[in-house]
N, C-alpha and C. Protein backbone atom coordinates (compact mmCIF):
# COMPACT_ATOMS: atom_id res chain seq x y z
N UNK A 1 0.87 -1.19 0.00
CA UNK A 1 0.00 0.00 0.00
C UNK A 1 0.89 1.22 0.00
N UNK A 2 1.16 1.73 -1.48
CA UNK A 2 1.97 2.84 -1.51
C UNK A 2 1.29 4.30 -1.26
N UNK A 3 2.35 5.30 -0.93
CA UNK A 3 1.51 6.51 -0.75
C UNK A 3 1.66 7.25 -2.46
N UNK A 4 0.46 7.95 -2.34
CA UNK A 4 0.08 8.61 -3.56
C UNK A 4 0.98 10.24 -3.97
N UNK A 5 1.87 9.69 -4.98
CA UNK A 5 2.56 11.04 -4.58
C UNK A 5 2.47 12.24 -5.86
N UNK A 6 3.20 13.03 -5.46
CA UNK A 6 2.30 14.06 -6.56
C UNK A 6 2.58 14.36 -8.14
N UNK A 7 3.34 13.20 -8.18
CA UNK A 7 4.22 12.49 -9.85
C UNK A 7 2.88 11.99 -10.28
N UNK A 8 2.52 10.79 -8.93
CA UNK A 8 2.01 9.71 -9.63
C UNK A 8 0.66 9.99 -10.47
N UNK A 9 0.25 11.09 -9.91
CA UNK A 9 -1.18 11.28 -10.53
C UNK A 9 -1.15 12.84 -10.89
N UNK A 10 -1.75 12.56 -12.12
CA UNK A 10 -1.64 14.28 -13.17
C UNK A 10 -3.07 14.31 -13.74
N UNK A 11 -3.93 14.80 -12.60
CA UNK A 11 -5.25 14.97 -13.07
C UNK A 11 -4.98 15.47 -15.02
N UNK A 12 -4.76 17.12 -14.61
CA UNK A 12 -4.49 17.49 -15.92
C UNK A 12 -3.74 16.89 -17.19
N UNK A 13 -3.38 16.07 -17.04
CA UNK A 13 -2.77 14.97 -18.56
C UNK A 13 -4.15 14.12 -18.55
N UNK A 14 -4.64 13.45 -17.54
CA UNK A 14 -5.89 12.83 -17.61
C UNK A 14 -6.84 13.57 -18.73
N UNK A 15 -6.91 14.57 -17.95
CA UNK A 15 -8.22 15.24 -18.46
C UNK A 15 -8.05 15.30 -19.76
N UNK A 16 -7.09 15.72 -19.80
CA UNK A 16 -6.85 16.48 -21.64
C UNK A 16 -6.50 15.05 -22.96
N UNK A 17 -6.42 14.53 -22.09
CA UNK A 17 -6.48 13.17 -23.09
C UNK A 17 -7.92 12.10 -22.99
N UNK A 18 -8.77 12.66 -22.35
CA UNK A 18 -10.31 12.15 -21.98
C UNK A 18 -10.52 13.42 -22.97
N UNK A 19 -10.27 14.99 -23.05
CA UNK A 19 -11.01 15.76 -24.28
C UNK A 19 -10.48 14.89 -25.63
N UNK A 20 -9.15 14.67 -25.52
CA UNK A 20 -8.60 14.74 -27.36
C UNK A 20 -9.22 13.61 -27.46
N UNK A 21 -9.54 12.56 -26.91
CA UNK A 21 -10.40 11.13 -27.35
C UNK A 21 -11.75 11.79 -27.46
N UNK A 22 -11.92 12.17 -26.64
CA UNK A 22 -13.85 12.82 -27.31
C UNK A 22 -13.94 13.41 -28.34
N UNK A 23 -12.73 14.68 -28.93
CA UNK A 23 -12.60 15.29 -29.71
C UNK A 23 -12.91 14.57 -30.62
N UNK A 24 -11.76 13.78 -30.90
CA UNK A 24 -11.11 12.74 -31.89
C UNK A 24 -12.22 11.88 -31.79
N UNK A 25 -13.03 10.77 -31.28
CA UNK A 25 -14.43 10.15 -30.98
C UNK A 25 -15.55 10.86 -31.89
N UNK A 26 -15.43 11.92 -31.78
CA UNK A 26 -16.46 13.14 -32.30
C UNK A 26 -16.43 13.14 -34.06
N UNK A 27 -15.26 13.61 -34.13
CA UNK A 27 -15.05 13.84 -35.39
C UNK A 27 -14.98 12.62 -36.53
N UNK A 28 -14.41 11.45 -35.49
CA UNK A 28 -14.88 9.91 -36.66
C UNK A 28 -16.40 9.59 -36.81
N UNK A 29 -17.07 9.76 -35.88
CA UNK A 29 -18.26 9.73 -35.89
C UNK A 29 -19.19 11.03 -36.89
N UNK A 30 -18.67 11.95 -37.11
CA UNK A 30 -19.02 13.21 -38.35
C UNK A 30 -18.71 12.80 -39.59
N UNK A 31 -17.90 12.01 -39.29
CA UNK A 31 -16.79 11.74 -40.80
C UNK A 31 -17.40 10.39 -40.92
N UNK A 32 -18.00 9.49 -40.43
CA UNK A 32 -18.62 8.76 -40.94
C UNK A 32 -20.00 8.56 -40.95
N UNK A 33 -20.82 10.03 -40.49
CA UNK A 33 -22.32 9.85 -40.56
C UNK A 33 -22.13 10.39 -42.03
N UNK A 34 -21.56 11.33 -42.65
CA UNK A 34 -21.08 12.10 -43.41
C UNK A 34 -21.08 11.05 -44.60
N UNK A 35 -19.75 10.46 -44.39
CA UNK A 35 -19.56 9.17 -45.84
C UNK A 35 -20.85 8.52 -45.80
N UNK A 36 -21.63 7.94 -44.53
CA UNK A 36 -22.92 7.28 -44.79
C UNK A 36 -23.89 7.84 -45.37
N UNK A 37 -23.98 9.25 -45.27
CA UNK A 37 -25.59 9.97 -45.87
C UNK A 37 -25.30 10.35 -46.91
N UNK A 38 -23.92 9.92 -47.59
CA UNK A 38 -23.66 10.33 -49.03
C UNK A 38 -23.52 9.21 -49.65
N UNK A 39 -23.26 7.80 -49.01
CA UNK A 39 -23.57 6.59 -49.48
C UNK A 39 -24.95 5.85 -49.81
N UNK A 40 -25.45 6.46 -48.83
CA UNK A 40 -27.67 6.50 -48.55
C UNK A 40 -27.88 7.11 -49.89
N UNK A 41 -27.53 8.64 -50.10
CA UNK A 41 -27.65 9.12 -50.99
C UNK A 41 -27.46 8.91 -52.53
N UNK A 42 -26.48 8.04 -52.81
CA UNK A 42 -26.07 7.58 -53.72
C UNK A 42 -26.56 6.48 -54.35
N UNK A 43 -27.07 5.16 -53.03
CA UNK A 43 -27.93 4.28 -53.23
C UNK A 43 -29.36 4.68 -53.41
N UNK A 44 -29.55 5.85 -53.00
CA UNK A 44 -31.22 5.98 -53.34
C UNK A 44 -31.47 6.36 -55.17
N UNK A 45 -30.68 7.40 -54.90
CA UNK A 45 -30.15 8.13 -56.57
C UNK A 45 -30.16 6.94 -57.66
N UNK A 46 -29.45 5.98 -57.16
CA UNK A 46 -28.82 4.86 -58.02
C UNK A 46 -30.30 4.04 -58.46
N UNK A 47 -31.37 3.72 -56.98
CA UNK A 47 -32.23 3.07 -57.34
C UNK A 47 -33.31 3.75 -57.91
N UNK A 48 -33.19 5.15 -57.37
CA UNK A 48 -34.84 5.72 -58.15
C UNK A 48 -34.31 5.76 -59.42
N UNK A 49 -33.45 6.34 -60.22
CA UNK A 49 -32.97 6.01 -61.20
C UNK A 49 -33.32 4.93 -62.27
N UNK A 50 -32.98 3.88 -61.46
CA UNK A 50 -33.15 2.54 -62.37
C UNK A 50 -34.66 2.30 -62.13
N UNK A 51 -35.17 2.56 -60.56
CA UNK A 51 -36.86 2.73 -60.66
C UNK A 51 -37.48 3.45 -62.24
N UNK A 52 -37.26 4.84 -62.44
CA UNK A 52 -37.14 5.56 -63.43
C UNK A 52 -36.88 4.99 -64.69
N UNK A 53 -35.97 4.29 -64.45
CA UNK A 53 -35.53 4.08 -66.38
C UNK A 53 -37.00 2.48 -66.51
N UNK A 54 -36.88 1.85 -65.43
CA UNK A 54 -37.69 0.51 -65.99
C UNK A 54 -39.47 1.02 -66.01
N UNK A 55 -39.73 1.86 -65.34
CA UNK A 55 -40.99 2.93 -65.36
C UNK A 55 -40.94 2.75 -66.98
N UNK A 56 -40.47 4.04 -67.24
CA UNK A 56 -40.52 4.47 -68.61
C UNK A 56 -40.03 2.97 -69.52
N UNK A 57 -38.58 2.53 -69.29
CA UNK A 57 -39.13 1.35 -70.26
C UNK A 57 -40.14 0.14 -70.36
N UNK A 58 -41.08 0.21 -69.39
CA UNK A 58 -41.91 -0.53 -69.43
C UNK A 58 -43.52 0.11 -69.73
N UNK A 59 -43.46 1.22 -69.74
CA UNK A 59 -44.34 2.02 -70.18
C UNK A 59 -44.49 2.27 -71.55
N UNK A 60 -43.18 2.72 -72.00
CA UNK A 60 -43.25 3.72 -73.53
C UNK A 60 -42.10 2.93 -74.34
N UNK A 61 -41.22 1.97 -73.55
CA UNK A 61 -40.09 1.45 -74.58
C UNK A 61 -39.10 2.72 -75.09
N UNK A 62 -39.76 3.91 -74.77
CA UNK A 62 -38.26 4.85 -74.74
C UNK A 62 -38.15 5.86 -73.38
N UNK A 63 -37.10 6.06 -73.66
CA UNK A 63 -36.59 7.72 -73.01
C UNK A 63 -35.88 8.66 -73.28
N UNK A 64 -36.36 9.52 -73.36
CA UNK A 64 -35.94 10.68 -73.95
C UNK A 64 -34.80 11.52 -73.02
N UNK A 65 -34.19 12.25 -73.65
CA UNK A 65 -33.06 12.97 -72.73
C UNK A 65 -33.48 14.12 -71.44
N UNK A 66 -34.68 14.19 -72.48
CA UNK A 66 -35.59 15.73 -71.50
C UNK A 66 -36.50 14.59 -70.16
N UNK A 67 -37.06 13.67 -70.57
CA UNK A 67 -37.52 12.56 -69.64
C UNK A 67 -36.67 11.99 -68.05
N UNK A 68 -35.09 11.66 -69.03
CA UNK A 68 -34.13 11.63 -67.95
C UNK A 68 -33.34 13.17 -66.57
N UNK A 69 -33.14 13.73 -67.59
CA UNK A 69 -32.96 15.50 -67.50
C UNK A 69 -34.22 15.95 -66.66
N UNK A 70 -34.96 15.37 -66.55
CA UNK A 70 -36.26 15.83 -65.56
C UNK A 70 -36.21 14.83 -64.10
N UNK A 71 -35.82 13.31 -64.60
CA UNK A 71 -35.85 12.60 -63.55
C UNK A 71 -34.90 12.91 -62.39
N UNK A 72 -33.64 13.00 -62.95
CA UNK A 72 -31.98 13.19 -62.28
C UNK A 72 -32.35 14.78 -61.49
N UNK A 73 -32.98 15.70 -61.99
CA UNK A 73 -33.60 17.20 -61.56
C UNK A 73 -34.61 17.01 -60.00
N UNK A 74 -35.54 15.60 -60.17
CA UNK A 74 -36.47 15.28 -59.06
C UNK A 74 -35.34 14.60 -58.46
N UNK A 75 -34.73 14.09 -58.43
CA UNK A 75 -34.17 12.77 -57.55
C UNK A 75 -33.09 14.23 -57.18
N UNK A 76 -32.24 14.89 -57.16
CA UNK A 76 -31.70 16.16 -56.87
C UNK A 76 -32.26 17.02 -56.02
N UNK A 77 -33.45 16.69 -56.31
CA UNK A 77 -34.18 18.23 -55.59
C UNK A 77 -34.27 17.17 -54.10
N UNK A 78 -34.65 16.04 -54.20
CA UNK A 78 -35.52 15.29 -53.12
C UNK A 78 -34.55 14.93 -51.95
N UNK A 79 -35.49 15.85 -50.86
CA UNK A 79 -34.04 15.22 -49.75
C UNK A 79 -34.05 14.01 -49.62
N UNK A 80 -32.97 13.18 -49.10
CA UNK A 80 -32.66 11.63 -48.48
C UNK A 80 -33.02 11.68 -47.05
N UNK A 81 -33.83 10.73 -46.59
CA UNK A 81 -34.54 10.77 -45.31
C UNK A 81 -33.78 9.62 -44.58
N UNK A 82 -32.30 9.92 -43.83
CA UNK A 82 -31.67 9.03 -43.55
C UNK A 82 -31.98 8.37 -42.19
């Protein structure tokens, strides 16, 4: 049972390395809600898209550029509800 001496314990190095891990905790967690709601985003894009193209090709057998140019314009405008 040693005595506690005033080396052994450095509140302040504690502390400040309990912030830079939260910091640092913080910011991977931004940086990967971030890559995810642009990956969400990308998969939705990707499927309304192909929703879109088999619509119209199963409807009319074509699509037109102004058809697509309108779709890619809605799927743009539309927020992702992550």
């Amino acid at each position: 049972f040693h005595e506690v001496h005033e080396d052994c314990f450095k509140p302040t190095a504690i502390t400040t390395t309990i912030t830079i891990t939260i910091v640092t905790i913080a910011t991977i967690k931004i940086k990967a809600t971030t890559a995810a709601i642009a990956t969400i985003k990308i998969t939705a894009t990707t499927t309304a898209i192909a929703t879109i193209v088999t619509i119209a090709t199963l409807t009319t057998m074509t699509m037109t550029m102004t058809t697509i140019t309108v779709a890619i314009a809605i799927i743009a405008t539309t927020p992702i509800v992550a």
